[in-house]
PDB file of N, CA and C in Angstrom:
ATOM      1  N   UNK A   1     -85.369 -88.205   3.537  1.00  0.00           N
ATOM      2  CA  UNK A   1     -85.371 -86.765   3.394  1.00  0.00           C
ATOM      3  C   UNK A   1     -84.421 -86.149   4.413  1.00  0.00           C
ATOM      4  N   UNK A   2     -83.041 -85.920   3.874  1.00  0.00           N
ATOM      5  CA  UNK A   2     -82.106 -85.354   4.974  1.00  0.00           C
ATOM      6  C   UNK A   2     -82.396 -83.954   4.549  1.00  0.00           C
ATOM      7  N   UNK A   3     -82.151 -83.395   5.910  1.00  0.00           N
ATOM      8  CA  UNK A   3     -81.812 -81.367   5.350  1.00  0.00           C
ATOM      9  C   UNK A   3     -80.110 -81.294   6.215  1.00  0.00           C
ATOM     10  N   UNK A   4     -79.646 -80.408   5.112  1.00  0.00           N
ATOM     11  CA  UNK A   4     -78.364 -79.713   5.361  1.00  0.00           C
ATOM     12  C   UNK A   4     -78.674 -78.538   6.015  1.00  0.00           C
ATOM     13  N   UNK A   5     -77.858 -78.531   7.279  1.00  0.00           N
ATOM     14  CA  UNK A   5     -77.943 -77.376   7.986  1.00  0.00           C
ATOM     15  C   UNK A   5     -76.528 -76.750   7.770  1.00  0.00           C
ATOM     16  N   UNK A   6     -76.670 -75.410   7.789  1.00  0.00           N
ATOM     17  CA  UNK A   6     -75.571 -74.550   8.168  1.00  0.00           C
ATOM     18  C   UNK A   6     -74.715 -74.282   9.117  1.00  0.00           C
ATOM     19  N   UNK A   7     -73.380 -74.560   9.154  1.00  0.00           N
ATOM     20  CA  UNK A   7     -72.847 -74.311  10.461  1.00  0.00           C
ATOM     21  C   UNK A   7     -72.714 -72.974  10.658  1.00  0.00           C
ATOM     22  N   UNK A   8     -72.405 -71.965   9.764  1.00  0.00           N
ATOM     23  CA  UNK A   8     -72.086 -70.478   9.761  1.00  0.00           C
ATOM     24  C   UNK A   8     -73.401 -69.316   9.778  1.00  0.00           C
ATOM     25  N   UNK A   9     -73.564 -68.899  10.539  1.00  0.00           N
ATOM     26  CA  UNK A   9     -74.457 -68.173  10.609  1.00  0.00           C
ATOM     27  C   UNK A   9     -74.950 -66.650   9.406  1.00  0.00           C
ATOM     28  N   UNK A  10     -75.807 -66.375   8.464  1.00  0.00           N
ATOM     29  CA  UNK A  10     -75.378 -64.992   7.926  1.00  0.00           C
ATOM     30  C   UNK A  10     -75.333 -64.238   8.475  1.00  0.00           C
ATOM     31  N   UNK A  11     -76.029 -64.001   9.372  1.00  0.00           N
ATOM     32  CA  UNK A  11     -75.578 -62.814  10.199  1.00  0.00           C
ATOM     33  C   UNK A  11     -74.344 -62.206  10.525  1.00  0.00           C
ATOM     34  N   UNK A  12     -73.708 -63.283  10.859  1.00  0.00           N
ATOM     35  CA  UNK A  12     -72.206 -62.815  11.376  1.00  0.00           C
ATOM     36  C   UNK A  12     -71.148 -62.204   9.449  1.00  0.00           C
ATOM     37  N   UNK A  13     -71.608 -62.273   8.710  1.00  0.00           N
ATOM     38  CA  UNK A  13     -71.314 -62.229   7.516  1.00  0.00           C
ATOM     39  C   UNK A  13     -71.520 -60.891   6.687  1.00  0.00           C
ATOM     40  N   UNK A  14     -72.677 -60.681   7.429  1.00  0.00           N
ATOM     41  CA  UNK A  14     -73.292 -59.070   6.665  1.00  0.00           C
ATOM     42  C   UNK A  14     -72.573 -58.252   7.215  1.00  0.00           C
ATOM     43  N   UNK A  15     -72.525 -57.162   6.327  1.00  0.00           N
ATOM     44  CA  UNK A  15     -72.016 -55.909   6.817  1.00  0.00           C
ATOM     45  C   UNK A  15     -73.312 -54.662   6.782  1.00  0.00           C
ATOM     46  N   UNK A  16     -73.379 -54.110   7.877  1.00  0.00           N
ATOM     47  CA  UNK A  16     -74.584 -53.313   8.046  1.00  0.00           C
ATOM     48  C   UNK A  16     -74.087 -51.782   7.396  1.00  0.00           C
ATOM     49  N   UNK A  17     -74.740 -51.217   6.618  1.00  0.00           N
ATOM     50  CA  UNK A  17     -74.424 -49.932   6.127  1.00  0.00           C
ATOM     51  C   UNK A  17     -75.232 -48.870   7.115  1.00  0.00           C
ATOM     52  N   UNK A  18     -74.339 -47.904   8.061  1.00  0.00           N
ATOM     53  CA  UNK A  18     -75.039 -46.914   8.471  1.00  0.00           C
ATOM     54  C   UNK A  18     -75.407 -45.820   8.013  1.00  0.00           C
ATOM     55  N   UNK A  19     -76.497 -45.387   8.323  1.00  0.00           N
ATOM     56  CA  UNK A  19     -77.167 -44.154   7.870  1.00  0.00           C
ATOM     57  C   UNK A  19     -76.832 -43.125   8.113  1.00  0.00           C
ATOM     58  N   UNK A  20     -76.566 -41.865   7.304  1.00  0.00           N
ATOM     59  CA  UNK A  20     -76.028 -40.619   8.224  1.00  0.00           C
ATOM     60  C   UNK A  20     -76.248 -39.940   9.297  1.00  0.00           C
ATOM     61  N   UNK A  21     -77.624 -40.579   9.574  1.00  0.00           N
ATOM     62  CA  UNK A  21     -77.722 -39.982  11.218  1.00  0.00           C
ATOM     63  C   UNK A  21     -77.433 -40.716  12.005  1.00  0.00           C
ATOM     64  N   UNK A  22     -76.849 -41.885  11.968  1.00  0.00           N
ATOM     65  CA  UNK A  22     -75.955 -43.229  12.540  1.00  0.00           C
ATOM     66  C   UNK A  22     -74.309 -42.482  12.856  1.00  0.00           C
ATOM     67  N   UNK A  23     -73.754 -42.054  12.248  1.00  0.00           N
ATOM     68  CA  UNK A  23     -72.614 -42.204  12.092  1.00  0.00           C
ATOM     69  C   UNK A  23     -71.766 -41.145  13.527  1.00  0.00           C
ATOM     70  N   UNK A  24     -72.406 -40.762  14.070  1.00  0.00           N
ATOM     71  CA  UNK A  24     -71.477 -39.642  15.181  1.00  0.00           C
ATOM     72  C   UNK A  24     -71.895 -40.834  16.644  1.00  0.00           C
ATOM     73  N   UNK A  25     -72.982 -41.691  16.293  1.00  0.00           N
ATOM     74  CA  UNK A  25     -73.233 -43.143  17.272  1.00  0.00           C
ATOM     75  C   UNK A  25     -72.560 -43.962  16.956  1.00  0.00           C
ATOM     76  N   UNK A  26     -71.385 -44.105  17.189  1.00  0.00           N
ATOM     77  CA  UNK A  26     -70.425 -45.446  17.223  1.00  0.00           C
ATOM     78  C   UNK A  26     -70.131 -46.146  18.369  1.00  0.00           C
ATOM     79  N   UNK A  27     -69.657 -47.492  18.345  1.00  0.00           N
ATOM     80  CA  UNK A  27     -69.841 -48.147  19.314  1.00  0.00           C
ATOM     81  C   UNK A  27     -69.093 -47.713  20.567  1.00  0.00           C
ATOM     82  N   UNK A  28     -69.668 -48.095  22.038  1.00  0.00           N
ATOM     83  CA  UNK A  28     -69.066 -47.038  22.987  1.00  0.00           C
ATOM     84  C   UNK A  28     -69.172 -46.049  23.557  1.00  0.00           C
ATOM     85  N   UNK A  29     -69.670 -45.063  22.350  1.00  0.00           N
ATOM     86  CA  UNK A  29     -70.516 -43.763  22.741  1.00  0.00           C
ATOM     87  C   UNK A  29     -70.989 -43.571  23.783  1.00  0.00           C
ATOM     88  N   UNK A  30     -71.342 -42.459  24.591  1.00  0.00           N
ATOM     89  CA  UNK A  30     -72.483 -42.983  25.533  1.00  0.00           C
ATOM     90  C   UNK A  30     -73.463 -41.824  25.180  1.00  0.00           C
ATOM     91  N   UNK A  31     -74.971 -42.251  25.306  1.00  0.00           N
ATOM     92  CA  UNK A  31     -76.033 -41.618  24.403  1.00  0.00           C
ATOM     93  C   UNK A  31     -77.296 -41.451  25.680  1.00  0.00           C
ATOM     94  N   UNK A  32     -78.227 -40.436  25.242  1.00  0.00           N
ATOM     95  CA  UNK A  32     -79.076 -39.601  25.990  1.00  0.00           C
ATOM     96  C   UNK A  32     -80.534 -40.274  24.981  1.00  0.00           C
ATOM     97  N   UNK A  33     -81.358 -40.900  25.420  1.00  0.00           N
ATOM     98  CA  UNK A  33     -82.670 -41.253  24.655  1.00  0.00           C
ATOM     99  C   UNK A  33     -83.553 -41.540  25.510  1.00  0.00           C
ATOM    100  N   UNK A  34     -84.846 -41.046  24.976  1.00  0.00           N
ATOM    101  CA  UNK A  34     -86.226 -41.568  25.702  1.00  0.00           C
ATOM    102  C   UNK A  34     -87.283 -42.685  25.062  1.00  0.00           C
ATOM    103  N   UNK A  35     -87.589 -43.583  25.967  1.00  0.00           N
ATOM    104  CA  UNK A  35     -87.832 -44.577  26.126  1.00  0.00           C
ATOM    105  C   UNK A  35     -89.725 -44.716  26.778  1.00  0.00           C
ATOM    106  N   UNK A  36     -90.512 -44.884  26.167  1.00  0.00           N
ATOM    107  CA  UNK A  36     -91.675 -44.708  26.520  1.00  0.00           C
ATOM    108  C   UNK A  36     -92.051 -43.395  27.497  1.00  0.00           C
ATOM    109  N   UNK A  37     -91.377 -42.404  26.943  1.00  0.00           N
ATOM    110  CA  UNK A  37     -91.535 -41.173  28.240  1.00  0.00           C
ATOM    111  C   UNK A  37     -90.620 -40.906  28.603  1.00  0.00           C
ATOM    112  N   UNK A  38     -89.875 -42.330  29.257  1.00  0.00           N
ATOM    113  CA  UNK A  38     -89.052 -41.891  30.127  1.00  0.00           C
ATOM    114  C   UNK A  38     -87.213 -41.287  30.216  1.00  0.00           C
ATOM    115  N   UNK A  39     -86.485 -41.082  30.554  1.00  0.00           N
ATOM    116  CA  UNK A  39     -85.574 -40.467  29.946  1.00  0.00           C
ATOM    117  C   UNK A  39     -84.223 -42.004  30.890  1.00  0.00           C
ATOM    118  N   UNK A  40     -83.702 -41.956  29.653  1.00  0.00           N
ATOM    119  CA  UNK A  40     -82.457 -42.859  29.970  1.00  0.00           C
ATOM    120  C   UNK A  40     -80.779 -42.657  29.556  1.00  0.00           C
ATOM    121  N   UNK A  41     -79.720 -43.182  29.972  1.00  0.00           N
ATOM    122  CA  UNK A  41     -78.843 -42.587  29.305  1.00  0.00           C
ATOM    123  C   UNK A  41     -78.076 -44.385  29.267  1.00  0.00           C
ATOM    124  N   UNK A  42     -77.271 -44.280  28.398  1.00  0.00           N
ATOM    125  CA  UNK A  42     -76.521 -45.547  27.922  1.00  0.00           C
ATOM    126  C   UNK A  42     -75.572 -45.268  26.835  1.00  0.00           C
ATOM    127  N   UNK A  43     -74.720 -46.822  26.638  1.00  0.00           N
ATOM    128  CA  UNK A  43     -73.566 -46.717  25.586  1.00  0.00           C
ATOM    129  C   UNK A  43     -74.256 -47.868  24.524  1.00  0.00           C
ATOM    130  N   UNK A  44     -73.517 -47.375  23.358  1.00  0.00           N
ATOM    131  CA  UNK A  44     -74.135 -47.701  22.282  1.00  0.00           C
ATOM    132  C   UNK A  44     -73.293 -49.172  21.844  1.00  0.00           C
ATOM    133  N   UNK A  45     -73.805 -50.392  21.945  1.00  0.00           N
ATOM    134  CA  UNK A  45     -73.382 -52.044  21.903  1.00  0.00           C
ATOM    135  C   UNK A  45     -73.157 -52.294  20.417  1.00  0.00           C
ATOM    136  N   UNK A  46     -74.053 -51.896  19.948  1.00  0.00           N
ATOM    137  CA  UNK A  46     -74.074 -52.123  18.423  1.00  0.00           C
ATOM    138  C   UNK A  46     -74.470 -51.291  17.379  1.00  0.00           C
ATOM    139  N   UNK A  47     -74.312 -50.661  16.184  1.00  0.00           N
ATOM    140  CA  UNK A  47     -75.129 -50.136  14.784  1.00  0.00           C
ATOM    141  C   UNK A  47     -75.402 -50.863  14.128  1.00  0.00           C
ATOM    142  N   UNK A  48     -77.151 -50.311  14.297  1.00  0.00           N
ATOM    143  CA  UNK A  48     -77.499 -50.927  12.849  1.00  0.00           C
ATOM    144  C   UNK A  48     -78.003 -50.059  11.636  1.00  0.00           C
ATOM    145  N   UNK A  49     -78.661 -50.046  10.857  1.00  0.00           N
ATOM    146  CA  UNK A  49     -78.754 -49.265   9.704  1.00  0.00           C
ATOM    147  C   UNK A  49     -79.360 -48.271  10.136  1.00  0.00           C
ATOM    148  N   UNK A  50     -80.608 -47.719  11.043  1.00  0.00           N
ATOM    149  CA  UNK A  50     -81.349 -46.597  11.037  1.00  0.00           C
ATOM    150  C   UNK A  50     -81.728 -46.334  12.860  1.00  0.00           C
ATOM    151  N   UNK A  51     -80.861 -47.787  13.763  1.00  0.00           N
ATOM    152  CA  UNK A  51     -80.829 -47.742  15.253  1.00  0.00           C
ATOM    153  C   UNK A  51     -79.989 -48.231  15.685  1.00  0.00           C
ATOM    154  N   UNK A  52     -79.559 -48.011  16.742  1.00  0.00           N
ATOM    155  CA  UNK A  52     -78.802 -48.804  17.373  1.00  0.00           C
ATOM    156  C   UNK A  52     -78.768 -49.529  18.930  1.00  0.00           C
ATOM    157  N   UNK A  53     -78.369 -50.977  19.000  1.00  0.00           N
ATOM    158  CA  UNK A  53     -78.843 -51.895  20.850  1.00  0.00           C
ATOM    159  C   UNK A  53     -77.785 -50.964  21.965  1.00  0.00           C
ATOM    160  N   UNK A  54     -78.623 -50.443  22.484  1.00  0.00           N
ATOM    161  CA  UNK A  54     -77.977 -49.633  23.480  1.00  0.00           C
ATOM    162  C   UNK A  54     -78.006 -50.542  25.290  1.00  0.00           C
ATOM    163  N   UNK A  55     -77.036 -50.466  25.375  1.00  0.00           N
ATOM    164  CA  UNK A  55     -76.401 -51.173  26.805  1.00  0.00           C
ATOM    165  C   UNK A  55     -76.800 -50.087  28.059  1.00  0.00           C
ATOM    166  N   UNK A  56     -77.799 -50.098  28.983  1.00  0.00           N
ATOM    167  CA  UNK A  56     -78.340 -48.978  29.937  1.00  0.00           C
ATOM    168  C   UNK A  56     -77.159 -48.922  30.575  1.00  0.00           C
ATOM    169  N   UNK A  57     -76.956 -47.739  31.197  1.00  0.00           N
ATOM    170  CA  UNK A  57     -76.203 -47.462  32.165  1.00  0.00           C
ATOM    171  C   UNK A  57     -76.411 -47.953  33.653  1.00  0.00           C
ATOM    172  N   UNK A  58     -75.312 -47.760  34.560  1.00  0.00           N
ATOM    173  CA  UNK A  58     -75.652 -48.123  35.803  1.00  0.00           C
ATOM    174  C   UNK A  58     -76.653 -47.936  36.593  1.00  0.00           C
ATOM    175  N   UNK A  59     -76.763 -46.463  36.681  1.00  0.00           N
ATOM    176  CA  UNK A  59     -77.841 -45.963  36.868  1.00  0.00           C
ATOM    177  C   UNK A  59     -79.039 -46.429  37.118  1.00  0.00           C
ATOM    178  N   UNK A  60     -79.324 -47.018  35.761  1.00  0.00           N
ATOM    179  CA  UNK A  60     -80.969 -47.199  34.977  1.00  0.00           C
ATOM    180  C   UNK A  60     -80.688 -48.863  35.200  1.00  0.00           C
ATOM    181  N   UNK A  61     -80.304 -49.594  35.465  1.00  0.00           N
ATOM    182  CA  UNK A  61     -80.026 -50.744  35.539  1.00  0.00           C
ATOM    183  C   UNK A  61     -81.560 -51.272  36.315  1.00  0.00           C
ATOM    184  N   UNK A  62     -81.115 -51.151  37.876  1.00  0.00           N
ATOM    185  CA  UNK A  62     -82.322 -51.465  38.076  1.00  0.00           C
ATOM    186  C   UNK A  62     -84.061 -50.881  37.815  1.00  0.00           C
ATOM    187  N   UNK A  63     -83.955 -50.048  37.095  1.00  0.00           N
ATOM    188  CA  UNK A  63     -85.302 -49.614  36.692  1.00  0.00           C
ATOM    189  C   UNK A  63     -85.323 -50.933  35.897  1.00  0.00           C
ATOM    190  N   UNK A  64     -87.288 -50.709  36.483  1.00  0.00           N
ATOM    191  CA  UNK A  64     -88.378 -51.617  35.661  1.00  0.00           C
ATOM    192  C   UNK A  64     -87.966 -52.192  33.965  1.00  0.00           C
ATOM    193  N   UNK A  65     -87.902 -50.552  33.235  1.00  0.00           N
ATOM    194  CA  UNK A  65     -87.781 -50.525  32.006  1.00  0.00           C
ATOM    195  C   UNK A  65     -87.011 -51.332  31.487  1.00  0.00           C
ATOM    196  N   UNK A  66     -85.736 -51.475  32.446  1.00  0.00           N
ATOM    197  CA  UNK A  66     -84.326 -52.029  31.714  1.00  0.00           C
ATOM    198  C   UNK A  66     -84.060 -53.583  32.311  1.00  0.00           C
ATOM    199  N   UNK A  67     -84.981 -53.738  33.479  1.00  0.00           N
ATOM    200  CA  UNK A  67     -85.039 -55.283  33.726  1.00  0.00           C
ATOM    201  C   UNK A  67     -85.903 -55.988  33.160  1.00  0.00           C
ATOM    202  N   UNK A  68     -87.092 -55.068  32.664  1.00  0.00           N
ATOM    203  CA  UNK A  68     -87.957 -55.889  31.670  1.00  0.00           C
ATOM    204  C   UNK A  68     -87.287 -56.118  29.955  1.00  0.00           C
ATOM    205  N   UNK A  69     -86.497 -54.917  30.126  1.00  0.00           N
ATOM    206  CA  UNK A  69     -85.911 -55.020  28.394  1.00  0.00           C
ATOM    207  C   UNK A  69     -84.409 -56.367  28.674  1.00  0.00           C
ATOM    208  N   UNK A  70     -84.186 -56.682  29.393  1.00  0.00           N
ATOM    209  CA  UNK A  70     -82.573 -57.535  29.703  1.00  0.00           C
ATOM    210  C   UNK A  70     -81.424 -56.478  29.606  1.00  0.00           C
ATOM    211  N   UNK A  71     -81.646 -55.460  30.296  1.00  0.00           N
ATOM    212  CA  UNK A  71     -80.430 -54.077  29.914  1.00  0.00           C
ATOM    213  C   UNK A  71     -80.124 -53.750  28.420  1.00  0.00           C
ATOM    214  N   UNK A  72     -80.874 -53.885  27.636  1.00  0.00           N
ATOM    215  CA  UNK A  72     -80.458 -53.636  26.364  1.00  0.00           C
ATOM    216  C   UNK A  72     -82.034 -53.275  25.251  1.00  0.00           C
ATOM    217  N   UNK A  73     -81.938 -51.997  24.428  1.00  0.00           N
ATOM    218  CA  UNK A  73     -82.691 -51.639  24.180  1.00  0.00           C
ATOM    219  C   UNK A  73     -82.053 -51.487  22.468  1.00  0.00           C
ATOM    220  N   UNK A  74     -83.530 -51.417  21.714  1.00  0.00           N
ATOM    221  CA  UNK A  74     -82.773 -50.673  20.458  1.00  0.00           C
ATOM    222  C   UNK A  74     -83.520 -49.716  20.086  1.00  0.00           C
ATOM    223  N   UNK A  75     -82.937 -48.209  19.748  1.00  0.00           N
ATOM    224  CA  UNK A  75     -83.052 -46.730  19.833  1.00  0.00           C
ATOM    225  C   UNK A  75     -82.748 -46.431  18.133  1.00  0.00           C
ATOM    226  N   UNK A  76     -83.735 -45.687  17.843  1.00  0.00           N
ATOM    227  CA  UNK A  76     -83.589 -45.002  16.071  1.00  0.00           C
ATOM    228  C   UNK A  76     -82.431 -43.864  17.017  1.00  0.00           C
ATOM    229  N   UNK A  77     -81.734 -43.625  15.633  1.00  0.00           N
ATOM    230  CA  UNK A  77     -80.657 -42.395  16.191  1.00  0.00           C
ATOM    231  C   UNK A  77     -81.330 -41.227  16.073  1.00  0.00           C
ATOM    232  N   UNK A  78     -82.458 -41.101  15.585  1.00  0.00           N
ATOM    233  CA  UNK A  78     -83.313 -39.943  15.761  1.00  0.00           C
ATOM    234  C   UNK A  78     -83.631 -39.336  17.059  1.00  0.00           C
ATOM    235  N   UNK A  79     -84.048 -40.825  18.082  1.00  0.00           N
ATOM    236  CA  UNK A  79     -84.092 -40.678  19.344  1.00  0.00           C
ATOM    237  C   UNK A  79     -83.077 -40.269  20.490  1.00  0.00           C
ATOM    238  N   UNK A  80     -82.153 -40.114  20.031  1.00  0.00           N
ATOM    239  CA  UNK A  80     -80.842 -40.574  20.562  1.00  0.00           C
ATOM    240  C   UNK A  80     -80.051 -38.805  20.644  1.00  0.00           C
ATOM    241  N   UNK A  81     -79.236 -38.411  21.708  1.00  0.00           N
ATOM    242  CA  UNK A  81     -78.230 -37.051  21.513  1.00  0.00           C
ATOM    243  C   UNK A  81     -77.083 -37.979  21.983  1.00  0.00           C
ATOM    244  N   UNK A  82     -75.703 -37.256  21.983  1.00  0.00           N
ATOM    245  CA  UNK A  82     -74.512 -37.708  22.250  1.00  0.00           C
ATOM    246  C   UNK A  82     -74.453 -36.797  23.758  1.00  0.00           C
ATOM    247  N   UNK A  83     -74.139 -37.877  24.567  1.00  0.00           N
ATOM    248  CA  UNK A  83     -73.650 -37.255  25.858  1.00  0.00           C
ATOM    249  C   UNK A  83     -72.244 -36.708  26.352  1.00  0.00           C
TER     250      UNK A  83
END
């Protein structure tokens, strides 16, 4: 019983369709969102369809929040203003 594995990942393959409240969050950005309460600011790493993995700023680096998250969070763009 052999199994064939994949060398290519799908992921890297899909194309993610953003949502219109996605679209003024492009990658780079830097964005204003709260985070269990608390208020954070960061640039936007990736889109995905209805959020996007936001990269913390310097700032917020060493806070709790962002060493427990690995500096990287993912935010609905609902949550989110443009800074």
């Amino acid at each position: 019983m052999s199994e064939k594995r994949r060398t290519k990942n799908n992921r890297d393959e899909q194309v993610i369709e953003v949502s219109k409240l996605g679209t003024p969050f492009v990658k780079d950005k830097h964005v204003a969102f709260v985070f269990h309460r608390h208020h954070f600011e960061g640039k936007v790493a990736k889109q995905l369809r209805n959020s996007a993995i936001i990269d913390f700023d310097n700032d917020y680096k060493e806070s709790s929040t962002a060493l427990e998250l690995k500096q990287k969070v993912v935010i609905s763009y609902s949550k989110m203003k443009l800074v």
